[in-house]
N, C-alpha and C. Protein backbone atom coordinates (compact mmCIF):
# COMPACT_ATOMS: atom_id res chain seq x y z
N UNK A 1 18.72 -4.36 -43.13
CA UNK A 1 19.63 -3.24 -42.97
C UNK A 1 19.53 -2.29 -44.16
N UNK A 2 19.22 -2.61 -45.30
CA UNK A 2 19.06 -1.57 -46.07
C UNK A 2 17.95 -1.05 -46.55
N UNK A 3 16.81 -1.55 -46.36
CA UNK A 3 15.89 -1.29 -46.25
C UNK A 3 15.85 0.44 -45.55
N UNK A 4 16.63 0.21 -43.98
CA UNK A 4 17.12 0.74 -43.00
C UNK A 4 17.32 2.12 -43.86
N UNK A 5 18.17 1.70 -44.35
CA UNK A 5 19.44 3.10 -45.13
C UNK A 5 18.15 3.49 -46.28
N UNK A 6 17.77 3.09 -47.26
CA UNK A 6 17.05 3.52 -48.14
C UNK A 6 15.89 4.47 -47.26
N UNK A 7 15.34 4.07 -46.03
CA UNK A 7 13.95 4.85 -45.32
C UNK A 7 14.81 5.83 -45.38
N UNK A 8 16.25 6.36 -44.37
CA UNK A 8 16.95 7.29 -43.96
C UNK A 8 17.33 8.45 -45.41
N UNK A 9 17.62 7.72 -46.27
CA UNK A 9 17.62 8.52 -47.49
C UNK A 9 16.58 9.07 -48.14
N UNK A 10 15.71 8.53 -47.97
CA UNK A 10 14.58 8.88 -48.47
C UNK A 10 14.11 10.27 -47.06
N UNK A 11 14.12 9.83 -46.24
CA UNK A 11 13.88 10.59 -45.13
C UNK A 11 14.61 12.03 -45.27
N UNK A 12 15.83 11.65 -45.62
CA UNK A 12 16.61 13.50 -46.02
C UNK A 12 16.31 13.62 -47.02
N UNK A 13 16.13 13.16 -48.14
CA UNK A 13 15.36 13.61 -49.60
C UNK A 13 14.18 14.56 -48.90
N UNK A 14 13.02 14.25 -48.10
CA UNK A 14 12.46 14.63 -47.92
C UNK A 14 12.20 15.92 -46.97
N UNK A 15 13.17 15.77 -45.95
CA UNK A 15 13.66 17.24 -45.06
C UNK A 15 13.84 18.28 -46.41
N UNK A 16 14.97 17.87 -47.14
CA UNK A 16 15.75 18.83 -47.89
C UNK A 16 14.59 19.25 -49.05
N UNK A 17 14.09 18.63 -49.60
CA UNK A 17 12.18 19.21 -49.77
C UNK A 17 11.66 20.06 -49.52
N UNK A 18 11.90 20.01 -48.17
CA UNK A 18 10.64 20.61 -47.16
C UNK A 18 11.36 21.84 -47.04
N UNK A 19 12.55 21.86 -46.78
CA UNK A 19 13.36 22.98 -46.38
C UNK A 19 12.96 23.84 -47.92
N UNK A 20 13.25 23.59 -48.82
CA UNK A 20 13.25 23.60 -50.39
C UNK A 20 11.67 24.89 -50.63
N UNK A 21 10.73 24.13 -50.00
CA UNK A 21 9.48 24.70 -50.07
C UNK A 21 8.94 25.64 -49.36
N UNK A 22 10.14 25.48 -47.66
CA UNK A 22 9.64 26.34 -47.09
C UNK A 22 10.65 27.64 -48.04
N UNK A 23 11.76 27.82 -48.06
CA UNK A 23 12.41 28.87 -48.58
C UNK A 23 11.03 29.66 -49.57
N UNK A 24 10.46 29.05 -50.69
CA UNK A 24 10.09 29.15 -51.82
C UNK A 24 9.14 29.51 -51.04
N UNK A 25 8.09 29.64 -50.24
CA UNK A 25 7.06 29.97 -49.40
C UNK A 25 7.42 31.39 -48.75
N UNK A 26 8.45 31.45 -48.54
CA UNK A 26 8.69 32.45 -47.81
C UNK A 26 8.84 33.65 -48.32
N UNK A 27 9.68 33.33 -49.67
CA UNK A 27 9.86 34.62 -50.49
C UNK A 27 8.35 34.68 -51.21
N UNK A 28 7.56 33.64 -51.65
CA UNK A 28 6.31 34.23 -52.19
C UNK A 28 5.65 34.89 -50.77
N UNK A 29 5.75 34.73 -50.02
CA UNK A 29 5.19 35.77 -48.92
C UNK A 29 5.50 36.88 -48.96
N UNK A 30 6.74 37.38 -48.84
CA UNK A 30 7.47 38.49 -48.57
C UNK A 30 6.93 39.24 -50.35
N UNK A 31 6.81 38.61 -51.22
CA UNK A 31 6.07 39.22 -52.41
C UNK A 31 4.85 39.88 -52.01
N UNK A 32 4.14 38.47 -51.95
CA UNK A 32 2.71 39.11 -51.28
C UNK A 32 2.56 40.04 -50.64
N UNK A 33 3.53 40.12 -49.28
CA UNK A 33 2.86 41.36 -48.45
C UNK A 33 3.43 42.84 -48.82
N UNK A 34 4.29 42.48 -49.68
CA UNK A 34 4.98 43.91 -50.78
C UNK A 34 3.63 44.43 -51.61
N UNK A 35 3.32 43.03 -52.03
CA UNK A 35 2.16 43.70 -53.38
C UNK A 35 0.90 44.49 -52.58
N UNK A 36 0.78 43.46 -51.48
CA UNK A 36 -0.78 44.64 -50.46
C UNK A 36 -0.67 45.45 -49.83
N UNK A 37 1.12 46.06 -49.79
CA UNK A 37 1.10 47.32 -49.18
C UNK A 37 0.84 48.54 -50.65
N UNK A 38 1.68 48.04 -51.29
CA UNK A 38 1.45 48.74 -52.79
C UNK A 38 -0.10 48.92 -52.50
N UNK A 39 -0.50 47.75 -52.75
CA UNK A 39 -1.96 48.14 -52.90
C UNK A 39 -3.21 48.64 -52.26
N UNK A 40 -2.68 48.73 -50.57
CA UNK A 40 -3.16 49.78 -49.55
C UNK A 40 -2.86 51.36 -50.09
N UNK A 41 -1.35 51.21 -50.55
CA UNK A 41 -1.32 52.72 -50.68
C UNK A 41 -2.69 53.23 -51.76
N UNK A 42 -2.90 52.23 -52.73
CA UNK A 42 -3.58 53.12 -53.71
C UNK A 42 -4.83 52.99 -53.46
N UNK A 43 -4.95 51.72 -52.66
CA UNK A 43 -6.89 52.28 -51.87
C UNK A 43 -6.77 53.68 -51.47
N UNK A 44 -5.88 53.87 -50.39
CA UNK A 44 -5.81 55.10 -49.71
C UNK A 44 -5.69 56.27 -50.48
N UNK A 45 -5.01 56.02 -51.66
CA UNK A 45 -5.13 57.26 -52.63
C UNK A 45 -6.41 57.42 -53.95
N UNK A 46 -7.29 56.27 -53.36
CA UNK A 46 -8.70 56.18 -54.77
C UNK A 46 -8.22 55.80 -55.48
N UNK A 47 -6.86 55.02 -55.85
CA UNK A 47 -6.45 54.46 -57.12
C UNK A 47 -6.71 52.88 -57.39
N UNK A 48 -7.58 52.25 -56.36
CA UNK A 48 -7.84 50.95 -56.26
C UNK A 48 -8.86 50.93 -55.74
N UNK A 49 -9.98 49.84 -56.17
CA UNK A 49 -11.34 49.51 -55.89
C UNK A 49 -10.82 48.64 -54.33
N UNK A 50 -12.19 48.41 -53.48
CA UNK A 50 -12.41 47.86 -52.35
C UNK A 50 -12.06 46.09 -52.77
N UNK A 51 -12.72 46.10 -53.98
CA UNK A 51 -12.55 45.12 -54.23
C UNK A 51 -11.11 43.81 -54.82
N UNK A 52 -10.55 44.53 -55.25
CA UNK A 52 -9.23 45.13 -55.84
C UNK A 52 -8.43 44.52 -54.46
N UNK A 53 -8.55 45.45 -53.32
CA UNK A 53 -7.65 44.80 -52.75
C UNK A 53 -8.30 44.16 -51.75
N UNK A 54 -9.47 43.59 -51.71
CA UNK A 54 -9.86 43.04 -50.72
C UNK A 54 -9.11 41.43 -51.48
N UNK A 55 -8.83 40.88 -52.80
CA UNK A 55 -8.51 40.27 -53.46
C UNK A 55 -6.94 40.09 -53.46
N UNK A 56 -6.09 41.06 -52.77
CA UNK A 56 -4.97 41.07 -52.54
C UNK A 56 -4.63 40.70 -51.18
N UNK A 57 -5.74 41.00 -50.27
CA UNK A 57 -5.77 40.66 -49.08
C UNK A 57 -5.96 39.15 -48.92
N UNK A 58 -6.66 38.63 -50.02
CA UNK A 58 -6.67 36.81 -50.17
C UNK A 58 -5.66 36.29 -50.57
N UNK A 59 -4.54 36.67 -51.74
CA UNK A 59 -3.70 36.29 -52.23
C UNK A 59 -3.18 37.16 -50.75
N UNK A 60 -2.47 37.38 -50.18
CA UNK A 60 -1.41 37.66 -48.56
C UNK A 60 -1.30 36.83 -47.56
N UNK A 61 -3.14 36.13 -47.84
CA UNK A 61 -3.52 35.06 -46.72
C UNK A 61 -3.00 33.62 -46.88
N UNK A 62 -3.31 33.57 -48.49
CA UNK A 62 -3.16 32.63 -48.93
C UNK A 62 -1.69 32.39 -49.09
N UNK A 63 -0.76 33.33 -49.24
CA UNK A 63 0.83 32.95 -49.27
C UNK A 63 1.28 32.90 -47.74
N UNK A 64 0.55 33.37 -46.80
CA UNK A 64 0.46 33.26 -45.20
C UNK A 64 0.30 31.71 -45.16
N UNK A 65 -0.88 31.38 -45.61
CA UNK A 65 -1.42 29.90 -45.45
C UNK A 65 -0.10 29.05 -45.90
N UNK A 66 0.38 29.01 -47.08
CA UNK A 66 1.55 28.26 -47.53
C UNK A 66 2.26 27.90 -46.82
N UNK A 67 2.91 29.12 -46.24
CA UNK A 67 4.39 29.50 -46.04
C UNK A 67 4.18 28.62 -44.46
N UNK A 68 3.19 28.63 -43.60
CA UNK A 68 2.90 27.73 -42.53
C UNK A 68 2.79 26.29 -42.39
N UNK A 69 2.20 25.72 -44.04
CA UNK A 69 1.55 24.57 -44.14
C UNK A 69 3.34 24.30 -44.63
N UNK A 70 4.27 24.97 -45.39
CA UNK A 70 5.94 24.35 -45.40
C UNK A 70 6.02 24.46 -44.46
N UNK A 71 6.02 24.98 -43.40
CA UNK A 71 6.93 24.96 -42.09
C UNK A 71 6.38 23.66 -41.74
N UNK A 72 5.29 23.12 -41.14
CA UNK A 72 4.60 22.43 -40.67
C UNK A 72 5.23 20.72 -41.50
N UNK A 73 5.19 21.09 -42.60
CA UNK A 73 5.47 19.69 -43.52
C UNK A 73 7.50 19.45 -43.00
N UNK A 74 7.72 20.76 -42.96
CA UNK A 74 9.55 20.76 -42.61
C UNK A 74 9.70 20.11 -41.52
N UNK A 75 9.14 20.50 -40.63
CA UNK A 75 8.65 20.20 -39.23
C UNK A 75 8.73 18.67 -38.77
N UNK A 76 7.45 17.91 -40.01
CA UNK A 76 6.92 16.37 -39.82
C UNK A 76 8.05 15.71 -40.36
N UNK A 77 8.98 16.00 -41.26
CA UNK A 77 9.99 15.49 -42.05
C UNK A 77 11.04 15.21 -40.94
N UNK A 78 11.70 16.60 -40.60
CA UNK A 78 12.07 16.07 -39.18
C UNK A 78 11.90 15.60 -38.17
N UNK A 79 11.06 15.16 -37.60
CA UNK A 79 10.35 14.51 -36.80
C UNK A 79 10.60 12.85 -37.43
N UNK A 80 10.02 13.17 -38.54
CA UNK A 80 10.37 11.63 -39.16
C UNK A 80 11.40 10.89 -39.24
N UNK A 81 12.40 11.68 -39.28
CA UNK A 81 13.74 11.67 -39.87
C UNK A 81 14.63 11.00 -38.45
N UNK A 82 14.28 11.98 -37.35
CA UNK A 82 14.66 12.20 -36.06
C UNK A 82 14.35 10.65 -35.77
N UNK A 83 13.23 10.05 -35.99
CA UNK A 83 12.89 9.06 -35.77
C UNK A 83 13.43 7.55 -36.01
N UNK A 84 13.82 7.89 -37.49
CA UNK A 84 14.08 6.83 -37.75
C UNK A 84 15.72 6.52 -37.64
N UNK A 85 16.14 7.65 -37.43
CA UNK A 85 17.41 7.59 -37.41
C UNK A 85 17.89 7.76 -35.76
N UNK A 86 17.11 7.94 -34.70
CA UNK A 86 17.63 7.99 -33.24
C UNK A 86 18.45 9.08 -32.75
N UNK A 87 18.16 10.42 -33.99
CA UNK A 87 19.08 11.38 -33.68
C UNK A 87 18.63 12.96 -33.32
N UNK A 88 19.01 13.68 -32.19
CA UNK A 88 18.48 14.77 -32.48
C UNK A 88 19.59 15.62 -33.23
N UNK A 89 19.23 16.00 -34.09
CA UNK A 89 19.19 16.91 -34.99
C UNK A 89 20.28 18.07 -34.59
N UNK A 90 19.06 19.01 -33.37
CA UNK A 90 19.54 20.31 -33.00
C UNK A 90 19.74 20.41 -32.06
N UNK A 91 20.37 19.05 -31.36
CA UNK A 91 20.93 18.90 -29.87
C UNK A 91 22.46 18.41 -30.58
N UNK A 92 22.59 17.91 -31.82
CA UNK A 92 23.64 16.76 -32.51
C UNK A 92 24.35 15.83 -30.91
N UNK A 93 23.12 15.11 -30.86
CA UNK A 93 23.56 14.09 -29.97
C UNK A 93 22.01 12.96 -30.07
N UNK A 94 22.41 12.22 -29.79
CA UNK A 94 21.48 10.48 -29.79
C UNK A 94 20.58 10.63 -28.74
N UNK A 95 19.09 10.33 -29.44
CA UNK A 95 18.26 10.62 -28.78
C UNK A 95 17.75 8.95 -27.67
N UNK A 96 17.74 9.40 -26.55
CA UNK A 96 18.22 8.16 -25.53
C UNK A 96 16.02 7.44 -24.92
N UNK A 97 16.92 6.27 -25.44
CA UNK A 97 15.64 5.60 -25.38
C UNK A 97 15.30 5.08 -23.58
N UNK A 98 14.29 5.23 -23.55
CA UNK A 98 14.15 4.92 -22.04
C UNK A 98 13.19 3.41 -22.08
């Protein structure tokens, strides 16, 4: 039985993580795609090399890439969680075993 309780704790340690990372993913996104509009404008005005922002366009992808790979990990946590504990979540009712 406690074994039981320690997985379950550990299990919301780990949601609340995930949630944790996705937040932190999200706002470095919302950075990112601030900084490559900035930095479209000044291609468009000759004030930035091709290269310049083709390099900003990686760092956009790459905080794209993140911000998916938290959702995805938020995702498995719950799932996990859901699991071990017999509960849905975002129904708040007991998930019925057949």
């Amino acid at each position: 039985m406690e074994t039981i309780k320690q997985e379950i704790r550990k299990g919301v340690r780990d949601l609340k993580s995930a949630q944790q990372r996705v937040d932190i993913t999200e706002r470095s996104e919302k950075l990112a795609e601030k900084s490559y509009r900035i930095s479209l404008l000044k291609f468009e005005n000759g004030d930035l090399s091709s290269q310049d922002l083709a390099l900003e366009q990686n760092r956009l992808t790459e905080a794209r890439t993140n911000s998916l790979n938290a959702i995805i990990d938020y995702k498995n946590a719950l799932s996990d969680l859901r699991r071990k504990t017999l509960w849905d979540f975002e129904k708040n009712a007991p998930i019925e075993i057949q």
